[in-house]
Protein backbone atom coordinates (compact mmCIF):
# COMPACT_ATOMS: atom_id res chain seq x y z
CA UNK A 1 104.96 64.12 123.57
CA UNK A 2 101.25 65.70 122.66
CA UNK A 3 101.97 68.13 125.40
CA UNK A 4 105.06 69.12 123.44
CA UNK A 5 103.44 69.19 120.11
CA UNK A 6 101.06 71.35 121.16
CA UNK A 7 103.75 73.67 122.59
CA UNK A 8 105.16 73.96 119.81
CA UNK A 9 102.13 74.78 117.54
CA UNK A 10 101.97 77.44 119.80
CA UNK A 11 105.31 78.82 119.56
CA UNK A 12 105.09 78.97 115.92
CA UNK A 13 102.04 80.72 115.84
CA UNK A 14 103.85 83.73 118.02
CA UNK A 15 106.19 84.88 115.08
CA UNK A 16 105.25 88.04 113.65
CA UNK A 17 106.84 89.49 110.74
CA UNK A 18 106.15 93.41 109.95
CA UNK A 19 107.35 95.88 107.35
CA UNK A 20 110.14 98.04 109.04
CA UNK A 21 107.74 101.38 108.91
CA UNK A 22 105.79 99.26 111.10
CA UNK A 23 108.46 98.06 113.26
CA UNK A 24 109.81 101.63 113.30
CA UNK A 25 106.56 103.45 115.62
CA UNK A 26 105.49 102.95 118.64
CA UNK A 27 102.77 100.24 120.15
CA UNK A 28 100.87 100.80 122.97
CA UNK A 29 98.54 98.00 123.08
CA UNK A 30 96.15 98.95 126.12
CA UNK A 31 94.49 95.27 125.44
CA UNK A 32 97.50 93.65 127.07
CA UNK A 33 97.90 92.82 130.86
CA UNK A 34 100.62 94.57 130.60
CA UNK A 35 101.60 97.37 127.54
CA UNK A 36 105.00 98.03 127.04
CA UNK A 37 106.59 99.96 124.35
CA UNK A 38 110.08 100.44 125.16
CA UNK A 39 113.66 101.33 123.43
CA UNK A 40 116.78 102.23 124.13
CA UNK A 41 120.14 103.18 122.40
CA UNK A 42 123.48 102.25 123.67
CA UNK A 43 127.11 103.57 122.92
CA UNK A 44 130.79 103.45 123.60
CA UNK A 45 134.14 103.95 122.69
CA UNK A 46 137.57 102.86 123.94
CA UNK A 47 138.61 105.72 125.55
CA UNK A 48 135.82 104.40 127.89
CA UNK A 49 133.36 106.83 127.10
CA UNK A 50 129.55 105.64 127.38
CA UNK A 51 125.68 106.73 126.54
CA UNK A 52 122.71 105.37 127.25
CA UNK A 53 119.41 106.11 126.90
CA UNK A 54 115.69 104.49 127.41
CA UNK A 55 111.92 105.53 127.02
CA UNK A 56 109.15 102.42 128.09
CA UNK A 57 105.33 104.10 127.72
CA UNK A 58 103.17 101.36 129.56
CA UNK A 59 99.82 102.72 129.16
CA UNK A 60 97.91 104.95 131.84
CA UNK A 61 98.16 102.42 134.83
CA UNK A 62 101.65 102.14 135.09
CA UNK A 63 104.52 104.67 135.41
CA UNK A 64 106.49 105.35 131.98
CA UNK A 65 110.33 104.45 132.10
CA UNK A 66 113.23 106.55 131.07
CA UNK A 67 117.10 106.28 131.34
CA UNK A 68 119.50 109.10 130.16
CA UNK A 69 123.09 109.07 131.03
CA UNK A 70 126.34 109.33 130.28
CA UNK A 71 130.11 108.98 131.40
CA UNK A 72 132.51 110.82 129.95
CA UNK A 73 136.18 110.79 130.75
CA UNK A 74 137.22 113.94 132.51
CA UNK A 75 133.71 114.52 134.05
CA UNK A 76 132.67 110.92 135.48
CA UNK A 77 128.83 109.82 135.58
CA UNK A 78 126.14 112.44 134.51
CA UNK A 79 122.47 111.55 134.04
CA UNK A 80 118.58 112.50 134.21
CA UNK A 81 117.17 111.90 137.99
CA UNK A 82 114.33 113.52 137.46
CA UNK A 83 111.26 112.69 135.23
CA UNK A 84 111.87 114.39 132.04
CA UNK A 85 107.94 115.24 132.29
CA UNK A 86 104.63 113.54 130.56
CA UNK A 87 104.64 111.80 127.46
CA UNK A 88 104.28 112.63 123.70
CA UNK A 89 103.89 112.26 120.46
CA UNK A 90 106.01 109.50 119.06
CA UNK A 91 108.90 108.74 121.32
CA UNK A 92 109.07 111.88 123.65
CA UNK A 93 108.60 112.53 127.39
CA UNK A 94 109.24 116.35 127.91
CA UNK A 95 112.67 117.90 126.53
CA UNK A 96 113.78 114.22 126.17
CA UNK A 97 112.90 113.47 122.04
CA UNK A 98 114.13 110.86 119.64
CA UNK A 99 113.12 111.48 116.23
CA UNK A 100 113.17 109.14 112.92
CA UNK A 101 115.43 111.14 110.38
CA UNK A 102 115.82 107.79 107.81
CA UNK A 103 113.25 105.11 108.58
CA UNK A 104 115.41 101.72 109.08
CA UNK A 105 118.59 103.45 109.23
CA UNK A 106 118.97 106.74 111.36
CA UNK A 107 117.60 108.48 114.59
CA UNK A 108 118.32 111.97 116.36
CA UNK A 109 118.47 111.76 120.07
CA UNK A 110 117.83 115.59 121.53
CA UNK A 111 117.48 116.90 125.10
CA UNK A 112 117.98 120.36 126.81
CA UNK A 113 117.89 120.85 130.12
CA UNK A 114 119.64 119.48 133.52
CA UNK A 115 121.45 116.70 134.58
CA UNK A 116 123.04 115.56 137.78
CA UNK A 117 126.97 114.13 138.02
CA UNK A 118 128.32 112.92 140.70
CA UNK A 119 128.23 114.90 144.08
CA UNK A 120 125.08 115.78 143.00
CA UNK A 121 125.90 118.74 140.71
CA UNK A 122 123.79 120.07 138.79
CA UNK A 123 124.92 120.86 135.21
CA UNK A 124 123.02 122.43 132.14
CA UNK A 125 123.27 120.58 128.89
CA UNK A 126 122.31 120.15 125.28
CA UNK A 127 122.66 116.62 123.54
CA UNK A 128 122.25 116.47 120.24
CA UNK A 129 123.10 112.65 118.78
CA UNK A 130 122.35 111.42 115.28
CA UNK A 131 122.51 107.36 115.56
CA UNK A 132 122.88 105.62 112.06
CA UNK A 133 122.63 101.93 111.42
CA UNK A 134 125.24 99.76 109.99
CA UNK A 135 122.98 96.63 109.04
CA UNK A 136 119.09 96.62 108.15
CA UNK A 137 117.13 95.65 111.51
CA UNK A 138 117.05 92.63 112.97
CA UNK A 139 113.76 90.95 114.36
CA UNK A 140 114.20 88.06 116.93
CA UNK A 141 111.49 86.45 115.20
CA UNK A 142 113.77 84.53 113.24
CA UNK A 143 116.27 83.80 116.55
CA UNK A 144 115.56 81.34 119.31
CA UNK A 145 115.45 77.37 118.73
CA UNK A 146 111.86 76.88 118.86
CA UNK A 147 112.32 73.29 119.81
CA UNK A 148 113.92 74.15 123.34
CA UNK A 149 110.99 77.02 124.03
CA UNK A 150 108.06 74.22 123.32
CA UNK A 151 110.18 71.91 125.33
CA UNK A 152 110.53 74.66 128.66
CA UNK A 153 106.71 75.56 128.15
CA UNK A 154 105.90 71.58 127.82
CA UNK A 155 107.46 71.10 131.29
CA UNK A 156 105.88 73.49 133.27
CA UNK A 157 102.12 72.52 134.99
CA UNK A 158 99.48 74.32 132.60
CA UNK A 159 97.74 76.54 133.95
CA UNK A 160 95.00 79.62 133.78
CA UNK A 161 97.55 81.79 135.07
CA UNK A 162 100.70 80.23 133.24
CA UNK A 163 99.33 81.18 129.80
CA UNK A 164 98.22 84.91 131.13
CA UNK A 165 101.91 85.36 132.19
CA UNK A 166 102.87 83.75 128.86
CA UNK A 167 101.53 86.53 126.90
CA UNK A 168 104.69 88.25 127.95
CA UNK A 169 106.68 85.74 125.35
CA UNK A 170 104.69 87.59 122.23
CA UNK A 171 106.73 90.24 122.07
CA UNK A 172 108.40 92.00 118.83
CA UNK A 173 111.98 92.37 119.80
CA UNK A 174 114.26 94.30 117.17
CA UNK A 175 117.89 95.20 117.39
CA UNK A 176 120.37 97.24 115.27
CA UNK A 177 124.35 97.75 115.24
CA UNK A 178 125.97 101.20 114.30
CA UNK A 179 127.23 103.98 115.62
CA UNK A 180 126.21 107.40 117.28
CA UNK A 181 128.05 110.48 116.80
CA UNK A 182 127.17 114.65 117.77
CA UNK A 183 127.65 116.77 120.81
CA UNK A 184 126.70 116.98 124.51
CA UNK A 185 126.75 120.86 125.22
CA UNK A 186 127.97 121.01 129.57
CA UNK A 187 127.49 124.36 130.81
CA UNK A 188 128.33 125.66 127.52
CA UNK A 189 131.72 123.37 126.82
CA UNK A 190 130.76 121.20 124.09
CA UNK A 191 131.94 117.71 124.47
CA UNK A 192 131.88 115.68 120.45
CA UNK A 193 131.09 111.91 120.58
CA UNK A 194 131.86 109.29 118.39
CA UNK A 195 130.49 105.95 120.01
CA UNK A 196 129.62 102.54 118.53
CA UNK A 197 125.98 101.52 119.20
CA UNK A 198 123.48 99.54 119.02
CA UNK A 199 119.58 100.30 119.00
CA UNK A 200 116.70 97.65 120.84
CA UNK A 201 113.10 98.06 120.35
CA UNK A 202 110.57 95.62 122.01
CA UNK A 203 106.98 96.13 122.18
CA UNK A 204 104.16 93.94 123.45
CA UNK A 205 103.17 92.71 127.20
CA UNK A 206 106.16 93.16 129.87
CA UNK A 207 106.40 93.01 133.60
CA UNK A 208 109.27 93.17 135.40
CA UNK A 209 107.61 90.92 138.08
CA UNK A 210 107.90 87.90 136.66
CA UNK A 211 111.82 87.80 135.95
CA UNK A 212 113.78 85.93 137.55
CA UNK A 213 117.08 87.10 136.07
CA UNK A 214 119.04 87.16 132.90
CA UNK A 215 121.85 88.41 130.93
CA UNK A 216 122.05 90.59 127.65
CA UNK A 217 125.28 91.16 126.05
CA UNK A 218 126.09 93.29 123.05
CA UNK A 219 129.71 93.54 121.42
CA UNK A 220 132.03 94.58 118.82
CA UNK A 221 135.46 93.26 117.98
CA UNK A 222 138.50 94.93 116.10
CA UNK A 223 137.91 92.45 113.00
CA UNK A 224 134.19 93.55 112.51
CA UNK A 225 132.03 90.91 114.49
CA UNK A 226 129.03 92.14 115.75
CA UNK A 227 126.78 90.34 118.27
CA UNK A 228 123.87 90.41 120.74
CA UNK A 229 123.00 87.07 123.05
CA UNK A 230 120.58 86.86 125.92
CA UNK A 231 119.22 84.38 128.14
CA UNK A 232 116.40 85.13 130.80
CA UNK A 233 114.62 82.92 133.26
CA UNK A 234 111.27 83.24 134.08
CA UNK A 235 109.85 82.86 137.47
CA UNK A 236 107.23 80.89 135.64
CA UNK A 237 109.23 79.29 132.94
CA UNK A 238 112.43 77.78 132.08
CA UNK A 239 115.40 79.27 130.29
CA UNK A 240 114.94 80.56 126.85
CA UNK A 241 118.04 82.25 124.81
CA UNK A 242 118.55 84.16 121.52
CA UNK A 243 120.72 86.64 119.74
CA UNK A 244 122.84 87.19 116.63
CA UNK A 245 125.79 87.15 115.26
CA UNK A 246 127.13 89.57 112.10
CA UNK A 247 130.42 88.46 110.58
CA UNK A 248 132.35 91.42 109.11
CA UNK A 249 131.09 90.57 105.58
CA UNK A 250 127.38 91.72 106.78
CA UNK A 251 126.19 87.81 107.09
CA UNK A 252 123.92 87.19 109.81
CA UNK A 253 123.79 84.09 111.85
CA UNK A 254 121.02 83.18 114.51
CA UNK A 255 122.41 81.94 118.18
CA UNK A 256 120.11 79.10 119.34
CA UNK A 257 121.59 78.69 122.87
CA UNK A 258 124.30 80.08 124.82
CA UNK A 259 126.20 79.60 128.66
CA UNK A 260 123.94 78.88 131.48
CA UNK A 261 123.65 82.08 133.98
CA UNK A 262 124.69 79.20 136.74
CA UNK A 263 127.96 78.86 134.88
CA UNK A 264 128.72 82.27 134.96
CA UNK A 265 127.55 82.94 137.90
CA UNK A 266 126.00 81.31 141.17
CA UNK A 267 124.71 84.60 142.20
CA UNK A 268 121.71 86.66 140.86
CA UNK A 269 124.67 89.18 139.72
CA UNK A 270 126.96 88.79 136.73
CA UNK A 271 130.81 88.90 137.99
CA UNK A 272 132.99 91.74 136.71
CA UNK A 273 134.64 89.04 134.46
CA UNK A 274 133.47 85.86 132.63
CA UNK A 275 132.99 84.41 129.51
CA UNK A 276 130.14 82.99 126.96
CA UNK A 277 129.88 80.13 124.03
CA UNK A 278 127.19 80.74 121.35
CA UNK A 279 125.89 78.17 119.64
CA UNK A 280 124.48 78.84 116.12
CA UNK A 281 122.15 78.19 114.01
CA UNK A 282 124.33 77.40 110.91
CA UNK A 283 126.16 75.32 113.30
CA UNK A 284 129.11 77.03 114.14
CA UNK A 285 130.22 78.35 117.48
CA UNK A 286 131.81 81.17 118.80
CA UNK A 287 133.43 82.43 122.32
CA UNK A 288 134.07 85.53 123.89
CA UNK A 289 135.02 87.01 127.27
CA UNK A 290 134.19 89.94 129.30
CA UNK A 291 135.14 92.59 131.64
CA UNK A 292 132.56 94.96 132.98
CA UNK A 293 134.72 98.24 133.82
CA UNK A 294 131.81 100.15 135.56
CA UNK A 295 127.76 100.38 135.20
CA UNK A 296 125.17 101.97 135.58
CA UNK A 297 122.38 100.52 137.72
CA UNK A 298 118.58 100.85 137.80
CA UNK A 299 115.63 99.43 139.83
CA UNK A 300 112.81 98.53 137.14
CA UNK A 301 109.14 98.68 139.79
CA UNK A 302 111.06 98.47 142.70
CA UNK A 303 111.51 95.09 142.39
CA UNK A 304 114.02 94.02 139.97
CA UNK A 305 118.32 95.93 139.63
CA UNK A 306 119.60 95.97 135.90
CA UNK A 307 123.07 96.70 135.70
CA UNK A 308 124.11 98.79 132.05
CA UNK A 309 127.89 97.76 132.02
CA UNK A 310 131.04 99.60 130.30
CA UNK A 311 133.29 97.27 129.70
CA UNK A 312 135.34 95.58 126.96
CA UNK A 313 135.67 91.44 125.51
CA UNK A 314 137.69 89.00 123.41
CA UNK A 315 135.56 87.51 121.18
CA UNK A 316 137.31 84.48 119.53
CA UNK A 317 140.06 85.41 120.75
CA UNK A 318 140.38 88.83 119.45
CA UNK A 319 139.79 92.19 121.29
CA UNK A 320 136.15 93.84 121.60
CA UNK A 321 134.56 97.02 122.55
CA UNK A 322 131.64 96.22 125.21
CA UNK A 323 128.96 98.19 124.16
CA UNK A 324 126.05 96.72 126.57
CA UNK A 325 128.00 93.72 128.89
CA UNK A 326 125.92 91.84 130.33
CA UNK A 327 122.47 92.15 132.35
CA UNK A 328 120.96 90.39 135.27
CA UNK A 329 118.70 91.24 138.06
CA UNK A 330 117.35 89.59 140.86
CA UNK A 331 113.73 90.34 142.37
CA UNK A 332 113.02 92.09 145.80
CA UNK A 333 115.79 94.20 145.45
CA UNK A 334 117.01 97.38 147.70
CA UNK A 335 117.40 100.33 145.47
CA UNK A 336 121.45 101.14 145.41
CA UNK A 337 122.94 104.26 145.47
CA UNK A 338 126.27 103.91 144.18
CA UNK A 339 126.90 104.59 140.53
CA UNK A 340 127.63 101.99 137.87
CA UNK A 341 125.97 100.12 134.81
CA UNK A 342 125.75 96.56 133.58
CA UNK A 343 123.44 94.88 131.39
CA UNK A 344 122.59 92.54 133.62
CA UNK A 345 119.57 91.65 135.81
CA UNK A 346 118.08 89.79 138.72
């Protein structure tokens, strides 16, 4: 019981509220085992069209992360496989630039120069992408059920080196639903996109090392629901869950715990078809299913495979647009060659 307490003190002391041009920059704390600024934008539509992209600077000592890549219907897969080159101001690494245009609200995503489809062919583009939020930001700060974290941290053994790979739970994790619309210029056919989205932002201490895997899911339904849940296990500690939910009248509703990964899957990788319940914080509860359609994988330090999924849900019952299905990865990984992209890791 003190042990809990005292968990808890702690877990309210980790909430950290900041004014949105704060939230907006980029943190590199070099102070932190491990810095990690990272971001990325997300998009589709339902002609199965899909975007993604992703910058992580991580201070000198460790390599900086980027994702950039697209399928578009006609074409198939196209992405950067090559570093887009060193970092710089802002949020920048070479040609690859995203820019602030409204703080809060909008972003322009540019990039010139090659990128590799399928077969390996090599084709020269020009993005230009304006993303523009539908609702202010939200900051996770205000997710979670802070009872269950102080309970998971309260049953592991503490530790010296428990509460140095704790430091990775004081993060600032932001989110934001809306869309993303401009032009992908492919060896000089230009290609317009229209794309619901979402934009993440998390900054603080990160490793890859110590997940054990998880599952992120983003979605949009026909009646106006939009939603984000996640639930990660640590190798270190137990399960911890949060995410929204935006009714179509702009209300926002905290989800305080959600499906076990072991429901959905015995297997450190998410199946191409499943289903979640949220529970909320007002409450209420919601379900939705999914179907992952194709992904796009990565291999974050060699050690752990995301999958960024295309796919599509029914969420209550009613159809959905998948922007960002589902995420799990599983450590000690073999780096995989095949095309695809989930949100998923283990």
């Amino acid at each position: 019981m003190i042990k809990q307490l005292i968990a808890r003190m702690m877990v309210n002391r980790q909430r950290q509220e900041f004014p949105v041009e704060h939230l907006e920059q980029k943190h590199v704390d070099l102070s932190l085992p491990f810095p990690n600024d990272s971001s990325f934008f997300y998009g589709g539509d339902k002609a199965g069209n899909a975007f993604i992209t992703r910058m992580a600077f991580r201070g000198n000592n460790r390599a900086h992360e980027y994702w950039f890549d697209f399928y578009l219907k006609g074409i198939g897969f196209i992405g950067m496989k090559d570093d887009p080159g060193a970092d710089g101001e802002g949020f920048q690494m070479g040609n690859l630039k995203w820019e602030p245009v409204t703080i809060g609200k909008q972003w322009r995503i540019t990039y010139s120069g090659p990128l590799k489809g399928e077969g390996n062919i090599v084709y020269d583009t020009k993005v230009d992408l304006i993303f523009t939020g539908e609702h202010p930001i939200y900051n996770y700060a205000g997710s979670s059920d802070r009872n269950l974290i102080a309970k998971a941290m309260a049953s592991e053994k503490w530790t010296r080196d428990f509460f140095f790979k704790l430091k990775e739970l004081s993060q600032v994790h932001l989110e934001q639903t809306g869309n993303i619309k401009g032009t992908i210029v492919i060896d000089g056919k230009e290609i317009k996109l229209d794309l619901r989205a979402m934009k993440d932002h998390t900054f603080g201490s990160r490793t890859w090392l110590t997940w054990d895997r998880h599952y992120w899911i983003s979605g949009l339904s026909d009646k106006g629901y939009q939603w984000t849940v996640t639930t990660i296990r640590y190798q270190f500690l137990g399960r911890l869950s949060a995410g929204f939910v935006i009714d179509p009248e702009g209300h926002v509703d905290a989800i305080v715990d959600c499906t076990n990964l072991e429901e959905i899957s015995k297997q450190k990788l998410l199946p191409d078809k499943g289903s979640v319940d949220l529970k909320m914080k007002s409450g209420k509860s919601h379900h939705f299913e999914f179907t992952r359609n194709g992904h796009f994988p990565y291999v974050m330090d060699k050690k752990y495979l995301m999958f960024e999924a295309i796919g599509s849900y029914k969420f209550d019952g009613d159809d959905g647009l998948g922007i960002n299905p589902g995420i799990q990865g599983c450590p000690g990984y073999n780096f995989l060659k095949k095309i695809g992209r989930n949100s998923a890791g283990a």
